[in-house]
N, C-alpha and C. Protein backbone atom coordinates (compact mmCIF):
# COMPACT_ATOMS: atom_id res chain seq x y z
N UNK A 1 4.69 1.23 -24.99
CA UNK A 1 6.04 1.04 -24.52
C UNK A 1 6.06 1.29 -23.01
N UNK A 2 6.70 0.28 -22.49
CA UNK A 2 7.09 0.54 -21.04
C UNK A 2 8.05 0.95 -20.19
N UNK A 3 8.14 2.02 -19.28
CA UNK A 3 9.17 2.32 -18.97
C UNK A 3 9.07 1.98 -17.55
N UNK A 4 10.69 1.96 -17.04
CA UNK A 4 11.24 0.93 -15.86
C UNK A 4 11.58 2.10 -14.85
N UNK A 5 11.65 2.49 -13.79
CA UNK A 5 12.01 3.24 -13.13
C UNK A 5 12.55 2.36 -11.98
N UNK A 6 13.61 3.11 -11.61
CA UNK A 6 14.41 1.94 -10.65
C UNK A 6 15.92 2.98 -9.83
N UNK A 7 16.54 2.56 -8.75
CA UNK A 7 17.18 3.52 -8.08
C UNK A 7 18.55 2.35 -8.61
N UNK A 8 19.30 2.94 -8.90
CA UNK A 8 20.57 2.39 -9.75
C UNK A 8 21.59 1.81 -8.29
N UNK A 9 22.09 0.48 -8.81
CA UNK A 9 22.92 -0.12 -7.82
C UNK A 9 24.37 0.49 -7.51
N UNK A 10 24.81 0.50 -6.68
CA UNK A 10 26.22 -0.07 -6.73
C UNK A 10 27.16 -0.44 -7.37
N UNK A 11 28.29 0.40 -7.82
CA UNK A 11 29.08 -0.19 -9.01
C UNK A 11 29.96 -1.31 -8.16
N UNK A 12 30.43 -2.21 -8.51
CA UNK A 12 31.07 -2.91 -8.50
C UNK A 12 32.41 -2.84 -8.42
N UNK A 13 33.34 -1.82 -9.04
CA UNK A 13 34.27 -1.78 -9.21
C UNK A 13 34.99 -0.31 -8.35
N UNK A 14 33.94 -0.24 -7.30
CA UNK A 14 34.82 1.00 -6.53
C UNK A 14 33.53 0.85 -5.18
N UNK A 15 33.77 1.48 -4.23
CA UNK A 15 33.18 1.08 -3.03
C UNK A 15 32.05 2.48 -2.51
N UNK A 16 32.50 3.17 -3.13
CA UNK A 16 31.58 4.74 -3.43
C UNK A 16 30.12 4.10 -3.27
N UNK A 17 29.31 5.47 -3.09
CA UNK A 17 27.85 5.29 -3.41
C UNK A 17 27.30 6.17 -4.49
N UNK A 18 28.31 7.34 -5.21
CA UNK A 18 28.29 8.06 -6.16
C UNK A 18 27.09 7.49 -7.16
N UNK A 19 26.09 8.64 -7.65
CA UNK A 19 25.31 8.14 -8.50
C UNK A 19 24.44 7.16 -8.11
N UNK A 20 24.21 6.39 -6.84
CA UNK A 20 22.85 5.61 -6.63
C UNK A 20 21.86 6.83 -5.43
N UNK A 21 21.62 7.45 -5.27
CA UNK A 21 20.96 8.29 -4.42
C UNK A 21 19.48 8.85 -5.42
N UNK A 22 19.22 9.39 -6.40
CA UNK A 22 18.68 9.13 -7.31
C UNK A 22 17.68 8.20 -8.17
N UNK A 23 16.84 8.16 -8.76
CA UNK A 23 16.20 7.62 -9.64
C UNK A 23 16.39 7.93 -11.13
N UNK A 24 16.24 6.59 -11.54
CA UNK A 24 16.26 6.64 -13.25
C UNK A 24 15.82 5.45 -13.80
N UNK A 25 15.01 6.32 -15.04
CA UNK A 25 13.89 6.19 -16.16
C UNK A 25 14.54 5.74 -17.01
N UNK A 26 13.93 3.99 -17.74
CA UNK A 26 14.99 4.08 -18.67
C UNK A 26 13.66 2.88 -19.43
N UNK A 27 13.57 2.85 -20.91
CA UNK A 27 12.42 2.34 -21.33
C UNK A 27 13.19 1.57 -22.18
N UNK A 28 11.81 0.22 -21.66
CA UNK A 28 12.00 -1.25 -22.23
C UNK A 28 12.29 -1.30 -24.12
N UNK A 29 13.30 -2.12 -24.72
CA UNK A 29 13.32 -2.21 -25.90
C UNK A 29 11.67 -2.59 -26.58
N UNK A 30 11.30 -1.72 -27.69
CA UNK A 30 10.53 -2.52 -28.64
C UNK A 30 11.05 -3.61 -29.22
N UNK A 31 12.20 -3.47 -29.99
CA UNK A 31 12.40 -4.57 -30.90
C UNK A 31 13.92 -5.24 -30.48
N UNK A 32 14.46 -6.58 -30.93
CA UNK A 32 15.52 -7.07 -30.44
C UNK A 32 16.33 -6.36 -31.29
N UNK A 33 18.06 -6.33 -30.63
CA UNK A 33 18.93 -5.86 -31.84
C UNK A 33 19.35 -6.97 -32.66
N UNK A 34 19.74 -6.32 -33.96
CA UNK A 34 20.41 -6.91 -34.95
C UNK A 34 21.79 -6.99 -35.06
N UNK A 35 22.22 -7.57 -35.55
CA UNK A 35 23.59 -7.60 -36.25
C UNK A 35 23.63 -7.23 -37.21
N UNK A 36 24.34 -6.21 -37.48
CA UNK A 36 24.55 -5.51 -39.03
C UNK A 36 25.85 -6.40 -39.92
N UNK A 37 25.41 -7.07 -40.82
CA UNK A 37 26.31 -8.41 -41.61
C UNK A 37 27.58 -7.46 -42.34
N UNK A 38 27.44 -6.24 -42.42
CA UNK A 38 28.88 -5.93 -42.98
C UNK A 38 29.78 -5.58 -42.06
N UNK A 39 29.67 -5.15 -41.08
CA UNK A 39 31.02 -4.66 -39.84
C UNK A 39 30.48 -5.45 -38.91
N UNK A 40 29.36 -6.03 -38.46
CA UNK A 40 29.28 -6.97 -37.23
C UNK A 40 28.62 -6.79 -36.16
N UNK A 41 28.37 -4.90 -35.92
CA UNK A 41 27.40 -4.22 -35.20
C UNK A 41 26.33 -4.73 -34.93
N UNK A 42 26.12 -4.52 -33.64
CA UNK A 42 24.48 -4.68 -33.01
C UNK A 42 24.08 -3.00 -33.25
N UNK A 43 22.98 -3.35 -33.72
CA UNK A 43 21.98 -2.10 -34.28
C UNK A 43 21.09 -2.09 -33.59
N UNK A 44 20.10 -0.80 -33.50
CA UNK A 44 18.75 -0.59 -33.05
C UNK A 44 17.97 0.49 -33.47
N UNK A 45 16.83 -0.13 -34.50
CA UNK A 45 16.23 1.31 -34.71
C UNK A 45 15.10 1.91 -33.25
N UNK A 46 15.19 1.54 -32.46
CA UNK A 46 14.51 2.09 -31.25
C UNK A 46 15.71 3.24 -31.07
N UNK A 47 14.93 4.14 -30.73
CA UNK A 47 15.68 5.63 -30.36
C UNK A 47 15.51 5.66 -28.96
N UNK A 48 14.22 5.40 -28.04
CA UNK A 48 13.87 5.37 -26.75
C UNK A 48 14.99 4.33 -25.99
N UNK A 49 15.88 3.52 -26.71
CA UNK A 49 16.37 2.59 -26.31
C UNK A 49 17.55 3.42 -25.34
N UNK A 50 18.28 4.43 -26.21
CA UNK A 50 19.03 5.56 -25.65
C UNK A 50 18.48 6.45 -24.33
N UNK A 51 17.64 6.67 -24.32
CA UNK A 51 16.82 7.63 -23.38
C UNK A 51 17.47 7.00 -21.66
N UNK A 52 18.05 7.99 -21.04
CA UNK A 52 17.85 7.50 -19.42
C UNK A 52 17.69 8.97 -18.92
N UNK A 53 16.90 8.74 -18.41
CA UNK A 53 16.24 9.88 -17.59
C UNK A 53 16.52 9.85 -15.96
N UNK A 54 17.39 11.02 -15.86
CA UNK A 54 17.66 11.12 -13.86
C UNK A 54 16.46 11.85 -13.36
N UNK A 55 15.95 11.46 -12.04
CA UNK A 55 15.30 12.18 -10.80
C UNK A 55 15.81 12.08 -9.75
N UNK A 56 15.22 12.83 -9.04
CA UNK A 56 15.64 13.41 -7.71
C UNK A 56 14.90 12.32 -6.29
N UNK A 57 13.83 11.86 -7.19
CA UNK A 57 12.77 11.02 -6.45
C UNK A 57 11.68 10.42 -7.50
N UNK A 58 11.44 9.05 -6.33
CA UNK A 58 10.48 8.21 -7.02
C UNK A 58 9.27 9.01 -7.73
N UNK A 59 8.87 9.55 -7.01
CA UNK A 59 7.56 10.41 -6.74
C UNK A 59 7.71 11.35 -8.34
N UNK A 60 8.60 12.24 -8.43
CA UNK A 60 8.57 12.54 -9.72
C UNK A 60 9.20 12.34 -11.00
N UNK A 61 9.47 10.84 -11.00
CA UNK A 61 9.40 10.17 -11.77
C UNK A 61 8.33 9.38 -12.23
N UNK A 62 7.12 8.93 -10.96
CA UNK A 62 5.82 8.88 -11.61
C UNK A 62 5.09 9.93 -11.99
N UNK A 63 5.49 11.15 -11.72
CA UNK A 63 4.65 12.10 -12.10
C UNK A 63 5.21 12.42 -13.67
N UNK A 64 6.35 11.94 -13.87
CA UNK A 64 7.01 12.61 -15.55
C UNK A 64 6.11 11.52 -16.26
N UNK A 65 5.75 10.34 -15.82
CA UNK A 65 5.26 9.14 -17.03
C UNK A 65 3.89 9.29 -17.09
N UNK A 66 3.05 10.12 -15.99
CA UNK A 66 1.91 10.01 -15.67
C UNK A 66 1.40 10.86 -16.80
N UNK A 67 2.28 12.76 -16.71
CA UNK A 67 1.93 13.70 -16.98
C UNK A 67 2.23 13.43 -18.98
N UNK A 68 3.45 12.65 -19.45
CA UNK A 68 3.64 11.91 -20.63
C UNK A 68 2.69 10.89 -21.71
N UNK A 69 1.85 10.20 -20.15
CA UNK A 69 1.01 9.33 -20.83
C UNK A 69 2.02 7.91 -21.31
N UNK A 70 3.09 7.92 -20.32
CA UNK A 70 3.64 6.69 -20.33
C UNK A 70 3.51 5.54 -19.38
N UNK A 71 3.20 4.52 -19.69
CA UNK A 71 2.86 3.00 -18.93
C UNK A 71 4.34 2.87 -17.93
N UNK A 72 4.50 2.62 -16.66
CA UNK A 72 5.85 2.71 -15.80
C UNK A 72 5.20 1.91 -15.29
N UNK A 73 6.61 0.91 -14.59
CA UNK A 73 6.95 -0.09 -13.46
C UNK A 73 8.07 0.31 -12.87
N UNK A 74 7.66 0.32 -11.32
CA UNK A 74 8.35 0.61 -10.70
C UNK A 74 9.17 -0.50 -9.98
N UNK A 75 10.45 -0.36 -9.65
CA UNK A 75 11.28 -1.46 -8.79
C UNK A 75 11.92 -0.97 -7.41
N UNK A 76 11.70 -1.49 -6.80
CA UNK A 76 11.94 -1.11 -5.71
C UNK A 76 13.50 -2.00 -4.60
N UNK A 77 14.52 -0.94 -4.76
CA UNK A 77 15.75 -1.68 -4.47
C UNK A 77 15.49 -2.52 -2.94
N UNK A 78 15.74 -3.60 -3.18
CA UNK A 78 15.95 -4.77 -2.03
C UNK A 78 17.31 -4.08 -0.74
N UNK A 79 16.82 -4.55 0.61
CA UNK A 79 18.29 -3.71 1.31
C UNK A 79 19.25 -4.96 1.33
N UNK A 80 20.68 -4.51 1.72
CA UNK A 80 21.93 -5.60 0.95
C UNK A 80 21.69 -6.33 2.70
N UNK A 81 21.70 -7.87 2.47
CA UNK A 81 21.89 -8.64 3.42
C UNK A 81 22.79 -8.54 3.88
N UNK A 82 23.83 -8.30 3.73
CA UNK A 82 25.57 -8.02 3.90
C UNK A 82 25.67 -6.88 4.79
N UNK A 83 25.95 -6.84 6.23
CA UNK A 83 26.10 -6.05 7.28
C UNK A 83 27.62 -5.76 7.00
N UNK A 84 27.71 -4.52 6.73
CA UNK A 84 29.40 -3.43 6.86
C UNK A 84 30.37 -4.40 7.98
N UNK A 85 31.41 -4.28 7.42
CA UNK A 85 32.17 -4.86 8.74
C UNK A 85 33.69 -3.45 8.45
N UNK A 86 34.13 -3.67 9.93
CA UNK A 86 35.19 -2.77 10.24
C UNK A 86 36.77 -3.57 9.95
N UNK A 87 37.75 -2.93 10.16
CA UNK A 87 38.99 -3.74 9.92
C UNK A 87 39.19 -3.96 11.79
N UNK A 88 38.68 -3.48 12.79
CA UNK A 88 38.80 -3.76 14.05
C UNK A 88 37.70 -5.43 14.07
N UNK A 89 36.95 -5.80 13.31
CA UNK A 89 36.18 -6.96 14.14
C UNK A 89 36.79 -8.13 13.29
N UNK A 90 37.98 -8.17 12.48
CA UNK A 90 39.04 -8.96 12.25
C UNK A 90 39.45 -10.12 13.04
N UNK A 91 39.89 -9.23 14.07
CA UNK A 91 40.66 -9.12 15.35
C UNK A 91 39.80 -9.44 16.76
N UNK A 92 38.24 -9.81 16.55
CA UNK A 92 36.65 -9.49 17.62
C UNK A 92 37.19 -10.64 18.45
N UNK A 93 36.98 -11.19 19.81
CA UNK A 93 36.73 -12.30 20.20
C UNK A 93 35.00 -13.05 19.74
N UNK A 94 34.14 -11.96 19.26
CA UNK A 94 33.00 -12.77 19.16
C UNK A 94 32.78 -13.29 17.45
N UNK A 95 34.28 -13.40 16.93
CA UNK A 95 34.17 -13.49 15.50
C UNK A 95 33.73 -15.19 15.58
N UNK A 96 32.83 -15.44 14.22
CA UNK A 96 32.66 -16.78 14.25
C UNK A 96 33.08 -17.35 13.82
N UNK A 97 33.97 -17.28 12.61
CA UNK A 97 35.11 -17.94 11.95
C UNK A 97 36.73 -17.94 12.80
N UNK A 98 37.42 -18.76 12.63
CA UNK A 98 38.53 -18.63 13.31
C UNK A 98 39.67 -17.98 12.35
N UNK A 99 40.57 -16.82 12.98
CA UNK A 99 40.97 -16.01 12.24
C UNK A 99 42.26 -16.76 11.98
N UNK A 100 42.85 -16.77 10.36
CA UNK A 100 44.19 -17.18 10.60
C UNK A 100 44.64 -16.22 9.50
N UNK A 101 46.01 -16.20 9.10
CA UNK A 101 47.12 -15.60 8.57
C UNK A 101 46.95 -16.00 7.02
């Protein structure tokens, strides 16, 4: 079984950085889920499927899979192409779009 180690994005729905500073361990499904035919549920008998594991750093997070005897891939977050903008460069003369109402 393989586990994924990876520094968690950006939520989407608030502008915070809360919770991405960090690393976390979180291991690949063995098996696909099911649908359970009497209520409709997706099931999983994988228990590891649950597992997320926080660190403090990359570094000992390879050392938890190493010292485990677990197979890890690491991902390494891409930086955001998207340069911060202010509510003053709205208003820039060197803006490149033309500003309207």
């Amino acid at each position: 079984m393989t586990a994924r180690i990876y520094k968690p994005a950006k939520t989407a729905m608030q502008s915070g950085h809360a919770k991405t500073k960090g690393w976390v361990l979180d291991f690949e499904p063995e098996a696909p889920r099911t649908v359970e035919p009497l209520m409709g549920w997706t099931s999983s008998g994988d228990m590891r499927q649950q597992v997320h594991l926080s660190f403090a750093s990359k570094e000992e997070a390879i050392a938890y899979c190493e010292r485990h005897g677990i197979a890890y891939q690491v991902s390494e977050a891409t930086p955001s192409a998207r340069r911060g903008l202010s509510y003053s460069d709205n208003f820039s003369f060197k803006r490149r779009d033309a500003w309207t109402h």
